[in-house]
PDB file of N, CA and C in Angstrom:
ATOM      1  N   UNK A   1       0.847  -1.162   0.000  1.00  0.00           N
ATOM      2  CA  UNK A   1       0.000   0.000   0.000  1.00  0.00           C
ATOM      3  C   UNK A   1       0.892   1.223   0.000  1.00  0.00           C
ATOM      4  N   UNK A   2       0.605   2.205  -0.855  1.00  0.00           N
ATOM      5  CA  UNK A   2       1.758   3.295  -0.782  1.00  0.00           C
ATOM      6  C   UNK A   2       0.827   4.570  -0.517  1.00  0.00           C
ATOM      7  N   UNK A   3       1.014   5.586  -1.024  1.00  0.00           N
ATOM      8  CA  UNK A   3       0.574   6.634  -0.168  1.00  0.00           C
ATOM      9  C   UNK A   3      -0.353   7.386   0.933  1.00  0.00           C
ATOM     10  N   UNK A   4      -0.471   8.244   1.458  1.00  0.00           N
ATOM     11  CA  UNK A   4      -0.806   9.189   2.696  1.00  0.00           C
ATOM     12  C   UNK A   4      -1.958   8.322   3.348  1.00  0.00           C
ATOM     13  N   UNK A   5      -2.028   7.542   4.344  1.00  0.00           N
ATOM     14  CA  UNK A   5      -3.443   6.673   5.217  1.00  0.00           C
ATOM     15  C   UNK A   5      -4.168   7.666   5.751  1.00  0.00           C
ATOM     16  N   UNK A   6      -5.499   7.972   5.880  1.00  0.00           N
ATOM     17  CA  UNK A   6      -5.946   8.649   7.228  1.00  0.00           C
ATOM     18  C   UNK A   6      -5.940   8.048   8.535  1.00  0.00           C
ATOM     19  N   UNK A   7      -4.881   9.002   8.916  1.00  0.00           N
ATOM     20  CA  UNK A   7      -5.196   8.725  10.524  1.00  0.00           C
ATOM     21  C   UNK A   7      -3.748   7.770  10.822  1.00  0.00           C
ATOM     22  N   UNK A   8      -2.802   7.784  10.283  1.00  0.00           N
ATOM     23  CA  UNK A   8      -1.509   7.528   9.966  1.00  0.00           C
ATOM     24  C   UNK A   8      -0.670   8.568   9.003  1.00  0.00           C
ATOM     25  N   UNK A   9       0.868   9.022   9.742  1.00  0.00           N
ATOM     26  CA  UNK A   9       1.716   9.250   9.446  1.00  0.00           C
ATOM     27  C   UNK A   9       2.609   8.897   8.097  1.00  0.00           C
ATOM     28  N   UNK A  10       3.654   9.359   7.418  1.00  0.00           N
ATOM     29  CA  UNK A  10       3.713   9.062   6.594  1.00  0.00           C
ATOM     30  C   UNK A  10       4.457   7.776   6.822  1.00  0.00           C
ATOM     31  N   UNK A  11       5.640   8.029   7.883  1.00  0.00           N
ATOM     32  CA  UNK A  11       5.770   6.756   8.310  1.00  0.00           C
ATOM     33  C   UNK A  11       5.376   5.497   8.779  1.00  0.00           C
ATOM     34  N   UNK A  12       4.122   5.488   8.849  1.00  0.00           N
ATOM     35  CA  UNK A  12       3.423   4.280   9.184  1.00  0.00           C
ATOM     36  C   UNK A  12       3.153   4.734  10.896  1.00  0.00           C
ATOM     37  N   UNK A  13       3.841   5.617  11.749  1.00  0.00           N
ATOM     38  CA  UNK A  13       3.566   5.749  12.799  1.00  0.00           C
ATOM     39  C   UNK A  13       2.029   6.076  13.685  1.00  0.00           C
ATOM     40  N   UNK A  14       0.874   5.222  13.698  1.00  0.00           N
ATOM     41  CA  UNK A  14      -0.621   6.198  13.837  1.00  0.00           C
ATOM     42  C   UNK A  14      -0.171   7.190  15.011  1.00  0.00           C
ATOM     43  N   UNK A  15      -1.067   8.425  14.355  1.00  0.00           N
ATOM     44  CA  UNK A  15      -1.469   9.658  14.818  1.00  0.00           C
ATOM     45  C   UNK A  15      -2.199   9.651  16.267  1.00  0.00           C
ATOM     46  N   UNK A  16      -1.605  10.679  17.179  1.00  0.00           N
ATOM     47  CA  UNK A  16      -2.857  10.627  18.284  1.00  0.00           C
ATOM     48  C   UNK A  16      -4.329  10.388  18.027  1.00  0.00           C
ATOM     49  N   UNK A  17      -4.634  11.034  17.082  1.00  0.00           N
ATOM     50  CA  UNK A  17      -6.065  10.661  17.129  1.00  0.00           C
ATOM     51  C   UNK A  17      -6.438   9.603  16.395  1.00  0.00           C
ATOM     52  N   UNK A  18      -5.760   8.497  15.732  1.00  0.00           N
ATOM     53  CA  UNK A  18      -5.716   7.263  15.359  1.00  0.00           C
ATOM     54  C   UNK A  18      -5.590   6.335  16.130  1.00  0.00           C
ATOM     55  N   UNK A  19      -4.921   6.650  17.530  1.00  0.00           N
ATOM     56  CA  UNK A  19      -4.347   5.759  18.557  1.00  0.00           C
ATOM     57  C   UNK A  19      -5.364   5.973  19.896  1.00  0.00           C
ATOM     58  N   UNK A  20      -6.488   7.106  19.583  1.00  0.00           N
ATOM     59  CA  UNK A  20      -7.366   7.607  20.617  1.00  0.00           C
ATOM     60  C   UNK A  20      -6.078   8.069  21.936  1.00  0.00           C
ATOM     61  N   UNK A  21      -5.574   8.589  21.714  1.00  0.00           N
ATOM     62  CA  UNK A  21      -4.354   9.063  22.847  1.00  0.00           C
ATOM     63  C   UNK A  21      -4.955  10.414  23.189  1.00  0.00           C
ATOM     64  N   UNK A  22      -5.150  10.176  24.709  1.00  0.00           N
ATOM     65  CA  UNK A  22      -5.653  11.454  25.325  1.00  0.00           C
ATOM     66  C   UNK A  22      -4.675  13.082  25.524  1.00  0.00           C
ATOM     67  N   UNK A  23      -5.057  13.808  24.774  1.00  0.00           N
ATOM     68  CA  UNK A  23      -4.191  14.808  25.114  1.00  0.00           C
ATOM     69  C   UNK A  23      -4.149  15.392  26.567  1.00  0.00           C
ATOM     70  N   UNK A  24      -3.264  15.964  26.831  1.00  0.00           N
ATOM     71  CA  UNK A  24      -3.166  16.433  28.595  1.00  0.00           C
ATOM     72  C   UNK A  24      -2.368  18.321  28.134  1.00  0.00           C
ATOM     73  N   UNK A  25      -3.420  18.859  28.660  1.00  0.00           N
ATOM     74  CA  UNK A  25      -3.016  19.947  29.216  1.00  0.00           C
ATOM     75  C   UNK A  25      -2.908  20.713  30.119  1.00  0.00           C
ATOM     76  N   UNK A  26      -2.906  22.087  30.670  1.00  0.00           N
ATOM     77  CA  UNK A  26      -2.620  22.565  31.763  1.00  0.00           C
ATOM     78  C   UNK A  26      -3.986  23.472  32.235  1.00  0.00           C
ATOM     79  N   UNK A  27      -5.037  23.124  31.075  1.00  0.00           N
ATOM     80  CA  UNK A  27      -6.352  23.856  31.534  1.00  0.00           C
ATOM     81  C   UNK A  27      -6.597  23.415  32.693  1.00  0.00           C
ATOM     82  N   UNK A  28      -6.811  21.832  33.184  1.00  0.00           N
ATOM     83  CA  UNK A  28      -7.063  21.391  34.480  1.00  0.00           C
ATOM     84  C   UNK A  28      -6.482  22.485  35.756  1.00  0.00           C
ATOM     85  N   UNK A  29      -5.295  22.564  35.510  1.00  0.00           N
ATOM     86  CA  UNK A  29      -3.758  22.989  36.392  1.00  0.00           C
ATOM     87  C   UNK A  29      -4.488  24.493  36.719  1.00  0.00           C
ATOM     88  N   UNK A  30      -5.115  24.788  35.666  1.00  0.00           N
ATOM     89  CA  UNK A  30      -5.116  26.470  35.457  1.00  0.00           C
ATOM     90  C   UNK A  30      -6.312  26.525  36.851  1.00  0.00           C
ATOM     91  N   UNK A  31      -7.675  25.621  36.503  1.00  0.00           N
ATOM     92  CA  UNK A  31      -8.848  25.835  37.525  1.00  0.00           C
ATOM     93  C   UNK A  31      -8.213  25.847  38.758  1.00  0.00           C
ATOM     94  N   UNK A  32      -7.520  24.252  39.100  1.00  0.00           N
ATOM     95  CA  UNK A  32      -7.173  23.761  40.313  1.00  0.00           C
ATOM     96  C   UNK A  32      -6.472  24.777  41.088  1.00  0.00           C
ATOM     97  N   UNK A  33      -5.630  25.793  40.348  1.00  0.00           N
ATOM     98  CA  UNK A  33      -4.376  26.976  40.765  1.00  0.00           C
ATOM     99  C   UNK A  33      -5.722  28.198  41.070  1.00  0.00           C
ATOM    100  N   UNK A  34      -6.437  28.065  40.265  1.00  0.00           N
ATOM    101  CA  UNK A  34      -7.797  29.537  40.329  1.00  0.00           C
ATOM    102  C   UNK A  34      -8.417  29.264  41.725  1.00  0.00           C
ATOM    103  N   UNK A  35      -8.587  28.033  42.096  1.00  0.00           N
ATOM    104  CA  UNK A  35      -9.524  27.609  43.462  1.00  0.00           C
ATOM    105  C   UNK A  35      -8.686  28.273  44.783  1.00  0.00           C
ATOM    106  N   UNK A  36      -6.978  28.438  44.822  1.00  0.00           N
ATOM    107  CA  UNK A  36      -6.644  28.460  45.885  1.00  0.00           C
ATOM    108  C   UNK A  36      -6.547  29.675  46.300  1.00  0.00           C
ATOM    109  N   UNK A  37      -6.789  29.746  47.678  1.00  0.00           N
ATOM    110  CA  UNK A  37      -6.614  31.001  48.552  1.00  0.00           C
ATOM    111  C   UNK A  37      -5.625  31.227  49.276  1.00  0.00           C
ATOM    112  N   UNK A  38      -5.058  32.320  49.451  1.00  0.00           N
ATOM    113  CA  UNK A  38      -5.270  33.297  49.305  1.00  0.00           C
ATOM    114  C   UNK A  38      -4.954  33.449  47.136  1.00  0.00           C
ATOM    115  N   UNK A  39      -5.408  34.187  46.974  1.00  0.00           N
ATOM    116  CA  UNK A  39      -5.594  34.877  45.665  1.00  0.00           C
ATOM    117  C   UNK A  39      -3.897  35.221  44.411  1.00  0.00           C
ATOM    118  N   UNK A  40      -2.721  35.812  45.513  1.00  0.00           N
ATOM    119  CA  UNK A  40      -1.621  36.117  45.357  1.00  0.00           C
ATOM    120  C   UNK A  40      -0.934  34.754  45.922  1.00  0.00           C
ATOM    121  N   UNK A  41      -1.420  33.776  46.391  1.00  0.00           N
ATOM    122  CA  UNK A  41      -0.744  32.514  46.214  1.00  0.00           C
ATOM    123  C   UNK A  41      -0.772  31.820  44.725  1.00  0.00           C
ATOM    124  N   UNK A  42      -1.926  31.507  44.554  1.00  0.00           N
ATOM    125  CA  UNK A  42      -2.434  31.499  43.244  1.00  0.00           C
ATOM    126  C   UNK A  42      -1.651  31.456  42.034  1.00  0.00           C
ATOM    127  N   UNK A  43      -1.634  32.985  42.094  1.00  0.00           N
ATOM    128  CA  UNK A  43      -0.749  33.093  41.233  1.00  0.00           C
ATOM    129  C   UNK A  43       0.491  33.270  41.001  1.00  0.00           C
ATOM    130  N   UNK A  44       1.621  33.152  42.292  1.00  0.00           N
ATOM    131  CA  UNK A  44       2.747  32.696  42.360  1.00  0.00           C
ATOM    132  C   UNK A  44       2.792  31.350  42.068  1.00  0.00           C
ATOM    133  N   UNK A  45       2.089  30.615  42.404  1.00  0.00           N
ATOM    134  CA  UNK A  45       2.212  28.959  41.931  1.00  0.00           C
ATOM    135  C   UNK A  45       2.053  29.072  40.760  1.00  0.00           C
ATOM    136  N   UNK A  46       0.730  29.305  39.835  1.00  0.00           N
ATOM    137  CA  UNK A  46       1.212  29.605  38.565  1.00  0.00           C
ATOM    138  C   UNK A  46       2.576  30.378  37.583  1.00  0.00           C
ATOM    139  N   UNK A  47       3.139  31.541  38.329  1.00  0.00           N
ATOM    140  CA  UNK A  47       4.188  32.157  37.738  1.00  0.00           C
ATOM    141  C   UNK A  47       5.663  30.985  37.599  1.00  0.00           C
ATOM    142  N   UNK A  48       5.408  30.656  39.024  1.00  0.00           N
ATOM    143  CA  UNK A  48       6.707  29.519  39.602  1.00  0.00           C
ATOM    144  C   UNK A  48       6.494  28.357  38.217  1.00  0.00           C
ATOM    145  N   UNK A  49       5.241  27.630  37.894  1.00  0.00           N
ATOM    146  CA  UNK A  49       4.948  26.642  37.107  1.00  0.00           C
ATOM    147  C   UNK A  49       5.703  27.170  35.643  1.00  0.00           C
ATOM    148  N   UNK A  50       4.904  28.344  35.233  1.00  0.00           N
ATOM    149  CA  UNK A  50       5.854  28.695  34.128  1.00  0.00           C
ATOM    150  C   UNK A  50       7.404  29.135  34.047  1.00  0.00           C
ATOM    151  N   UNK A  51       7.284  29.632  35.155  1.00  0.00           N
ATOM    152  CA  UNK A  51       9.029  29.842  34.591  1.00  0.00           C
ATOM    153  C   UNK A  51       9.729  28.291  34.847  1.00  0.00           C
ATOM    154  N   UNK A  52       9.028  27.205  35.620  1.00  0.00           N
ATOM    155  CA  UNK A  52       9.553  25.662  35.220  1.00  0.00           C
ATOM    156  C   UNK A  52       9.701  25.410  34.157  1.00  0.00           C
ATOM    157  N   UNK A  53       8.147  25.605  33.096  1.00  0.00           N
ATOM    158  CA  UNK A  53       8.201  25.217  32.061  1.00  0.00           C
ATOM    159  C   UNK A  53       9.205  25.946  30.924  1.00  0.00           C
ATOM    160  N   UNK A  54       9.587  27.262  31.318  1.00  0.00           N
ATOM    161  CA  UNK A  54      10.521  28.114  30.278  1.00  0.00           C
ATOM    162  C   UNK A  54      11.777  27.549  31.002  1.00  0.00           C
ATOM    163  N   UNK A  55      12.599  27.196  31.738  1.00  0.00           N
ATOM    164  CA  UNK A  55      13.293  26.610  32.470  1.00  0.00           C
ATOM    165  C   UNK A  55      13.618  24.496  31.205  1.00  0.00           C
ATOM    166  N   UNK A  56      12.606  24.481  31.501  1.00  0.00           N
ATOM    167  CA  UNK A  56      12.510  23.322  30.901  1.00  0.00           C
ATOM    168  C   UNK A  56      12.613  23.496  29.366  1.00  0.00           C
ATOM    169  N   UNK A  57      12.005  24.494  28.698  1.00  0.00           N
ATOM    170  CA  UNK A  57      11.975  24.714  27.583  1.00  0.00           C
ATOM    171  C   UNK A  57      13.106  25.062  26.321  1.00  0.00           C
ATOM    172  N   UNK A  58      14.056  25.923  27.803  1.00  0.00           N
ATOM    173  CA  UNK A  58      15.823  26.093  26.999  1.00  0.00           C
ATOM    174  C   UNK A  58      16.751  25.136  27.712  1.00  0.00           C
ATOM    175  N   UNK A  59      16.222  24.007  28.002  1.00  0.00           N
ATOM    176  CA  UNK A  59      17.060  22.714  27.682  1.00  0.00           C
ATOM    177  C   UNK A  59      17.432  22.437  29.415  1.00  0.00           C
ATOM    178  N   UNK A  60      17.253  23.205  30.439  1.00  0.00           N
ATOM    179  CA  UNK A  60      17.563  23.148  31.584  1.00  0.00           C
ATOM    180  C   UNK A  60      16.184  21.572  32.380  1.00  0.00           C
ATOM    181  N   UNK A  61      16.289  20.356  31.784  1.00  0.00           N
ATOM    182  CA  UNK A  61      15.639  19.728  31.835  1.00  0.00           C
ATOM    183  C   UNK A  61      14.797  19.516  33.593  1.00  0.00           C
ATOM    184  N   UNK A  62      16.099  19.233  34.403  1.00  0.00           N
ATOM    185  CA  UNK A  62      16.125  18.814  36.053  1.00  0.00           C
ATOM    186  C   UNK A  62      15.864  19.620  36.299  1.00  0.00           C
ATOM    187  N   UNK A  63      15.796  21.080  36.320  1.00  0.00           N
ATOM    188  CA  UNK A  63      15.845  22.072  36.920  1.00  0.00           C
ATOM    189  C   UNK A  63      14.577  22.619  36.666  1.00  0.00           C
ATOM    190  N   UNK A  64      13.701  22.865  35.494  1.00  0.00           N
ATOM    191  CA  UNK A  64      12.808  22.955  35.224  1.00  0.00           C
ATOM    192  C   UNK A  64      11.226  21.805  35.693  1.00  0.00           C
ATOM    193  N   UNK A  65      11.920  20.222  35.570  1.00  0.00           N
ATOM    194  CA  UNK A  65      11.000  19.147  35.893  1.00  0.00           C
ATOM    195  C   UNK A  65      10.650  19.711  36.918  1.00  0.00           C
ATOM    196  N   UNK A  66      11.704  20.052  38.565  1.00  0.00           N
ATOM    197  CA  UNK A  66      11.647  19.559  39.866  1.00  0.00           C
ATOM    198  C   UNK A  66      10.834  21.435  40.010  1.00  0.00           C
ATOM    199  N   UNK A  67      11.065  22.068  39.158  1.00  0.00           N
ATOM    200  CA  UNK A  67      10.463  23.824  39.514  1.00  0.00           C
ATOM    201  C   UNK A  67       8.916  23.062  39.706  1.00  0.00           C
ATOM    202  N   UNK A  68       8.667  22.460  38.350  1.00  0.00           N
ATOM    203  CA  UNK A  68       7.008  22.352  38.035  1.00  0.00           C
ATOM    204  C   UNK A  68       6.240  21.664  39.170  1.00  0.00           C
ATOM    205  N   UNK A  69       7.492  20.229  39.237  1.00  0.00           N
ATOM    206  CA  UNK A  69       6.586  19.401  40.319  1.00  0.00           C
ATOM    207  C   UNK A  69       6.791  19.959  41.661  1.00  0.00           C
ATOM    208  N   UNK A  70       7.332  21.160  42.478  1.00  0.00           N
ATOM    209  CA  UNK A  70       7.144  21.608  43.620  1.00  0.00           C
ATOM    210  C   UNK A  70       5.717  22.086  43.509  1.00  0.00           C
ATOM    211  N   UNK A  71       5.741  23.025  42.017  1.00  0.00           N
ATOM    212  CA  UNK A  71       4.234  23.562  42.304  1.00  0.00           C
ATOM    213  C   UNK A  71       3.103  22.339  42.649  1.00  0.00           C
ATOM    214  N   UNK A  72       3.033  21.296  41.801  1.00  0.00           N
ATOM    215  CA  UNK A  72       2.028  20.236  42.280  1.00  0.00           C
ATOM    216  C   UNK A  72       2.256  19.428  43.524  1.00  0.00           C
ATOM    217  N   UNK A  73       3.455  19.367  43.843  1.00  0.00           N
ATOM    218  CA  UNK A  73       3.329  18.791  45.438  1.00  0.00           C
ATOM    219  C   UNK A  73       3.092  19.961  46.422  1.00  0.00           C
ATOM    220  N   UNK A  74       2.879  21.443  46.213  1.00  0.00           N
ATOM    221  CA  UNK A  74       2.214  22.156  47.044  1.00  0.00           C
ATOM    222  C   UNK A  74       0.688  22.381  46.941  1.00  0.00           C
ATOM    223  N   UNK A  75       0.354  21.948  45.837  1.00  0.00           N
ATOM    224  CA  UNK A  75      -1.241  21.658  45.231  1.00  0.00           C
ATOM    225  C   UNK A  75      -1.353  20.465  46.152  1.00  0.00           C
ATOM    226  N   UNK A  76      -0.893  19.312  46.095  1.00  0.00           N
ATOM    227  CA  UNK A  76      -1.237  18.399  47.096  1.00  0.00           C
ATOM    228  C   UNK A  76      -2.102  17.290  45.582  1.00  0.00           C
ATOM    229  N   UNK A  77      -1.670  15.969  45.509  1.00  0.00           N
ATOM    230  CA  UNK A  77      -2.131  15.446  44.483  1.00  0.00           C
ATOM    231  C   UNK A  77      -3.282  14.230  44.703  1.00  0.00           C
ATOM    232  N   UNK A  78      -3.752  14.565  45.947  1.00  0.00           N
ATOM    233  CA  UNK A  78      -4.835  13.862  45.983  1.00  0.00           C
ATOM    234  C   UNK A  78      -5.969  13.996  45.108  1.00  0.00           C
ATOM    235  N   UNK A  79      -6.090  12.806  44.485  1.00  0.00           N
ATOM    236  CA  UNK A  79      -7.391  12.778  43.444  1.00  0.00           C
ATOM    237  C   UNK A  79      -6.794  12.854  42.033  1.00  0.00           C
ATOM    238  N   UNK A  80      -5.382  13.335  41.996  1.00  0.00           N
ATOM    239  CA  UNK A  80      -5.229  14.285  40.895  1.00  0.00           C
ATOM    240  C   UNK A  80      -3.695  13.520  40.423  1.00  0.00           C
ATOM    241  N   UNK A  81      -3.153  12.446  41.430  1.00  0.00           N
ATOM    242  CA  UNK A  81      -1.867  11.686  40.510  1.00  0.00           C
ATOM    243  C   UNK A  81      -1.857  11.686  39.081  1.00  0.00           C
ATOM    244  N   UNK A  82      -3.037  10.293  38.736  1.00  0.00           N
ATOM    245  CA  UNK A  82      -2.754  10.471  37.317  1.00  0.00           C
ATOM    246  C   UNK A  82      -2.330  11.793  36.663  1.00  0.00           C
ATOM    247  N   UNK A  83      -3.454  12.078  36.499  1.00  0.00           N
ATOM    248  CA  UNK A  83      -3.308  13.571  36.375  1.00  0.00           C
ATOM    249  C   UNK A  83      -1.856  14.756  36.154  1.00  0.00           C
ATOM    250  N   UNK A  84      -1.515  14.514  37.154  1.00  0.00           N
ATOM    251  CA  UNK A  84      -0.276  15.471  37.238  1.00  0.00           C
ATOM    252  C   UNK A  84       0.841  14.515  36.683  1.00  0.00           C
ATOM    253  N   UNK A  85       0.708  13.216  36.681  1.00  0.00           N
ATOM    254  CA  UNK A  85       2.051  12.266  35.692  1.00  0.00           C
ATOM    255  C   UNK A  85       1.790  12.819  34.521  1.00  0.00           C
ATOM    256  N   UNK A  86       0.515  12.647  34.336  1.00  0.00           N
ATOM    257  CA  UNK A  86       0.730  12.470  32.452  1.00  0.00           C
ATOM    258  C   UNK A  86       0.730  14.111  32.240  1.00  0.00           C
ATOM    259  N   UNK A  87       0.706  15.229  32.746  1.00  0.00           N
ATOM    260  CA  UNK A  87       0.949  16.138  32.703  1.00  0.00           C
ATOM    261  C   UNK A  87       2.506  16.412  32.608  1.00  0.00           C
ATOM    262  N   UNK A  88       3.174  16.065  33.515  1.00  0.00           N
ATOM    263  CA  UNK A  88       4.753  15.986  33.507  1.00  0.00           C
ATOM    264  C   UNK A  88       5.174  15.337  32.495  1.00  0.00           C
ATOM    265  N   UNK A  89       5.112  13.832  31.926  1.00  0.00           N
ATOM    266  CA  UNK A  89       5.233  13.487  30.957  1.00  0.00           C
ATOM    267  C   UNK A  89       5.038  13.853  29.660  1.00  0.00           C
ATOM    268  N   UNK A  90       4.038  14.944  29.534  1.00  0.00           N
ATOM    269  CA  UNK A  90       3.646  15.631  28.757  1.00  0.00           C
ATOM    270  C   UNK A  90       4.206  17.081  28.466  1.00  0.00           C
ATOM    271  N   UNK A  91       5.067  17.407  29.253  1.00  0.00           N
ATOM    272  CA  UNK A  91       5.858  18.377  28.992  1.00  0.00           C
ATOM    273  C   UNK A  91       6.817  18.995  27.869  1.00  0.00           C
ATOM    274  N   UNK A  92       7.571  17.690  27.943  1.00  0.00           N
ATOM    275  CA  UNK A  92       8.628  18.313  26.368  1.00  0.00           C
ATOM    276  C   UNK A  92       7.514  18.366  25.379  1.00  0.00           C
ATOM    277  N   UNK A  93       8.167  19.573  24.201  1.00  0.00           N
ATOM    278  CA  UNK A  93       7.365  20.061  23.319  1.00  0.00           C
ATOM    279  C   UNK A  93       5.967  21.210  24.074  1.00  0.00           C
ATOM    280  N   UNK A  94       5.842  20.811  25.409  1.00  0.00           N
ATOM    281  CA  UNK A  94       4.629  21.904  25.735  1.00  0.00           C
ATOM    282  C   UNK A  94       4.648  22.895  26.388  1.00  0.00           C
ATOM    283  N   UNK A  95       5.743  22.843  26.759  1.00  0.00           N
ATOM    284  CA  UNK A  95       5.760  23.980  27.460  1.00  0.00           C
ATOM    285  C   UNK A  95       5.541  25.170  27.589  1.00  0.00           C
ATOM    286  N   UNK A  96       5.687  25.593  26.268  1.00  0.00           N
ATOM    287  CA  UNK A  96       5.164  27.705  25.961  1.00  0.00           C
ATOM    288  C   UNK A  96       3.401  26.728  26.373  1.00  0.00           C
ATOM    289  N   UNK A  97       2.512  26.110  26.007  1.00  0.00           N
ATOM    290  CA  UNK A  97       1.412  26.060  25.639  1.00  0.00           C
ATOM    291  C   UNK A  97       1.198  26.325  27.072  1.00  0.00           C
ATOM    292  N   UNK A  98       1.468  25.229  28.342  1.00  0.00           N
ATOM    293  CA  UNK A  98       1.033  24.707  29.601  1.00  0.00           C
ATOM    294  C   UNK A  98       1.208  26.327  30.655  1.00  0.00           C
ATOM    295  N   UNK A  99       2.419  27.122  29.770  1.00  0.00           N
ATOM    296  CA  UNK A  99       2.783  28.420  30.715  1.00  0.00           C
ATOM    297  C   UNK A  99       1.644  29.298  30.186  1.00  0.00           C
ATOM    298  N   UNK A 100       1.456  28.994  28.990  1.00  0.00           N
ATOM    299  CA  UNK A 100       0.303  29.939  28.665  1.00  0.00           C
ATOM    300  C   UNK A 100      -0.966  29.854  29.165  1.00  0.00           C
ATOM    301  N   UNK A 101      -1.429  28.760  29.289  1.00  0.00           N
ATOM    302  CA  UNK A 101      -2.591  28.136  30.116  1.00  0.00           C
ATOM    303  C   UNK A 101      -2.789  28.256  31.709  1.00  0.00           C
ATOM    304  N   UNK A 102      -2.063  28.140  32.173  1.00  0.00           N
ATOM    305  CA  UNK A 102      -1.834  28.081  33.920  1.00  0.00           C
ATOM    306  C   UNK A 102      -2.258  29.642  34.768  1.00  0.00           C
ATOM    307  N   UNK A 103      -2.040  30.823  33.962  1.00  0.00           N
ATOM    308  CA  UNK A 103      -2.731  31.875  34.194  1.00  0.00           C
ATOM    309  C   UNK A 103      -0.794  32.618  35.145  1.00  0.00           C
ATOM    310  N   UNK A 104      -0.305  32.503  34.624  1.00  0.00           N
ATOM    311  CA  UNK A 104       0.663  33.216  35.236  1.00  0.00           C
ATOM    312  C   UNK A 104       0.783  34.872  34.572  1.00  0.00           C
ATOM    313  N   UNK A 105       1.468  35.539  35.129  1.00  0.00           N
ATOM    314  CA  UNK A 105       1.402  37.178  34.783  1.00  0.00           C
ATOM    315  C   UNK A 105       2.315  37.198  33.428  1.00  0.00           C
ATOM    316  N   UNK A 106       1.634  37.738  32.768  1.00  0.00           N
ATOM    317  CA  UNK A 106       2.221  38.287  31.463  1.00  0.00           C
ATOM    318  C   UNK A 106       3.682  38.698  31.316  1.00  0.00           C
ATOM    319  N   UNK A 107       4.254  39.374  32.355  1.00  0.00           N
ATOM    320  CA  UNK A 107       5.976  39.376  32.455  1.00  0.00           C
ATOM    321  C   UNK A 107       6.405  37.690  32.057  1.00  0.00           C
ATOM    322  N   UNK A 108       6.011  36.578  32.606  1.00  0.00           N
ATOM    323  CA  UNK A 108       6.607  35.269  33.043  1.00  0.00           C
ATOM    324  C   UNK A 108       6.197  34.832  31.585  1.00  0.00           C
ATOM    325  N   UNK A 109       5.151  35.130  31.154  1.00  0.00           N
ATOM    326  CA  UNK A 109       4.654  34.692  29.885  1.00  0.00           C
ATOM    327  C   UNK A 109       5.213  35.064  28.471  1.00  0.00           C
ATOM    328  N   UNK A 110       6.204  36.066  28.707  1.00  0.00           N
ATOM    329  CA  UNK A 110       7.099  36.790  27.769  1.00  0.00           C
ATOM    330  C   UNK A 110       8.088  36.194  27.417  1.00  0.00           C
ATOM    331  N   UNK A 111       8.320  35.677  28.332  1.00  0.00           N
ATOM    332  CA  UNK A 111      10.090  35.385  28.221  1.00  0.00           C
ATOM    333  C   UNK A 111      10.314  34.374  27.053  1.00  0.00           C
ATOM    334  N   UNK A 112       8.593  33.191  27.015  1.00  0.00           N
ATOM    335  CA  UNK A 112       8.892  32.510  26.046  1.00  0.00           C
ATOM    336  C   UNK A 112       8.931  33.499  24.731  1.00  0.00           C
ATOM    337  N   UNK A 113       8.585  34.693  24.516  1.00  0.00           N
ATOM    338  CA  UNK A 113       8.345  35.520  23.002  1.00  0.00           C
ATOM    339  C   UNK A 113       9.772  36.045  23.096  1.00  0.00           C
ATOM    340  N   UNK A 114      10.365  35.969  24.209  1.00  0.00           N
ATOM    341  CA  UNK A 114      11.601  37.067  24.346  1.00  0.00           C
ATOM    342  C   UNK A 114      12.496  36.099  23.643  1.00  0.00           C
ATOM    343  N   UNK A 115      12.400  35.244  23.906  1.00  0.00           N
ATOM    344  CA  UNK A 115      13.606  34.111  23.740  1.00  0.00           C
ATOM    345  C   UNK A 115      13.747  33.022  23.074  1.00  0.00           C
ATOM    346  N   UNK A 116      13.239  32.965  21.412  1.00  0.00           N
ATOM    347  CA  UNK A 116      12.872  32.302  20.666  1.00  0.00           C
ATOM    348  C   UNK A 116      11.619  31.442  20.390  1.00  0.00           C
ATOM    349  N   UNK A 117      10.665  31.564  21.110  1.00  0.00           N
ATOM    350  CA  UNK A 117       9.198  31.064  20.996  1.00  0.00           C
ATOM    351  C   UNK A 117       8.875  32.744  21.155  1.00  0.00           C
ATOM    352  N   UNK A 118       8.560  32.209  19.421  1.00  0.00           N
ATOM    353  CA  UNK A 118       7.873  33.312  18.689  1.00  0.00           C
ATOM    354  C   UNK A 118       6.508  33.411  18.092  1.00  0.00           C
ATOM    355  N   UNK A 119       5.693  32.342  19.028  1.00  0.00           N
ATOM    356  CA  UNK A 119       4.253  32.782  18.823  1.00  0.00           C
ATOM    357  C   UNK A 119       3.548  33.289  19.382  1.00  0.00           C
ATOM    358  N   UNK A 120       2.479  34.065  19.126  1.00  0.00           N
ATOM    359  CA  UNK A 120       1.944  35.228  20.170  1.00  0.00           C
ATOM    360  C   UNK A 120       1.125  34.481  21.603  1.00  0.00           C
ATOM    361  N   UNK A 121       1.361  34.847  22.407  1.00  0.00           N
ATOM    362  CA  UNK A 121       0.824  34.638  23.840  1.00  0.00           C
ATOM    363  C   UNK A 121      -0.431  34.657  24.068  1.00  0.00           C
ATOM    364  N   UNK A 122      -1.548  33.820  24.625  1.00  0.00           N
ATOM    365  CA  UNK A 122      -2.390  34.770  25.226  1.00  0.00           C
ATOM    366  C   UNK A 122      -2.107  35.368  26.104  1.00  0.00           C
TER     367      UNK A 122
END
C-alpha cells in the first residue's frame, strides 16, 4: 500500500487521534491553581509553574522538571496523581502552551516571546 493513510503518518507511525491518545493539558492545572486562597498565592504557583516550564523549555531539563513538580506537590495530588504524571510526561514540546494556560502574569509569559518562541501569547 503506498501513499498518505488517514489517521496515519507518513511513516506508518498512527497519529494521536488514530491511537485515541488522550491529550493532557494545563487547563485542568489552570482551575485547580484559580480555586486556591489566598488569591496572590495562586498566582505565584502559577508564575513559579511557568518559569519551570521556560526553564525546561531552553534545555535546563532537572531544573525545570523539579520547579514544576514543587508547584504540584504544594497543590497536594490527591485525586489528581494520574493527572499530574501524564501532565509531567507531557511536557517536552509543551511547554510555551502549559505556561500559557496556567494563568501566570504576562511578564513570566514573555520570556517565552523574548527568547525564541515566537508565537503570540495569550
Amino acid at each position: 500500500m503506498s501513499g498518505n493513510v488517514p489517521g496515519r503518518r507518513v511513516t506508518g507511525v498512527p497519529t494521536a487521534e488514530a491511537t485515541n491518545l488522550k491529550h493532557t493539558d494545563a487547563e485542568k492545572l489552570a482551575g485547580i491553581l484559580r480555586e486556591i486562597e489566598p488569591a496572590n498565592l495562586s498566582v505565584a504557583l502559577a508564575d513559579m509553574f511557568a518559569v519551570g516550564c521556560y526553564l525546561h523549555m531552553k534545555g535546563e531539563h532537572t531544573a525545570g522538571s523539579k520547579v514544576c513538580r514543587s508547584v504540584l506537590k504544594v497543590i497536594g495530588n490527591t485525586n489528581r496523581k494520574t493527572y499530574f504524571e501524564n501532565l509531567m510526561s507531557s511536557l517536552t514540546g509543551n511547554e510555551k502552551l502549559f505556561a500559557s494556560q496556567v494563568g501566570a502574569h504576562l511578564e513570566v509569559k514573555r520570556l517565552f516571546s523574548e527568547h525564541g518562541a515566537d508565537d503570540n501569547l495569550p
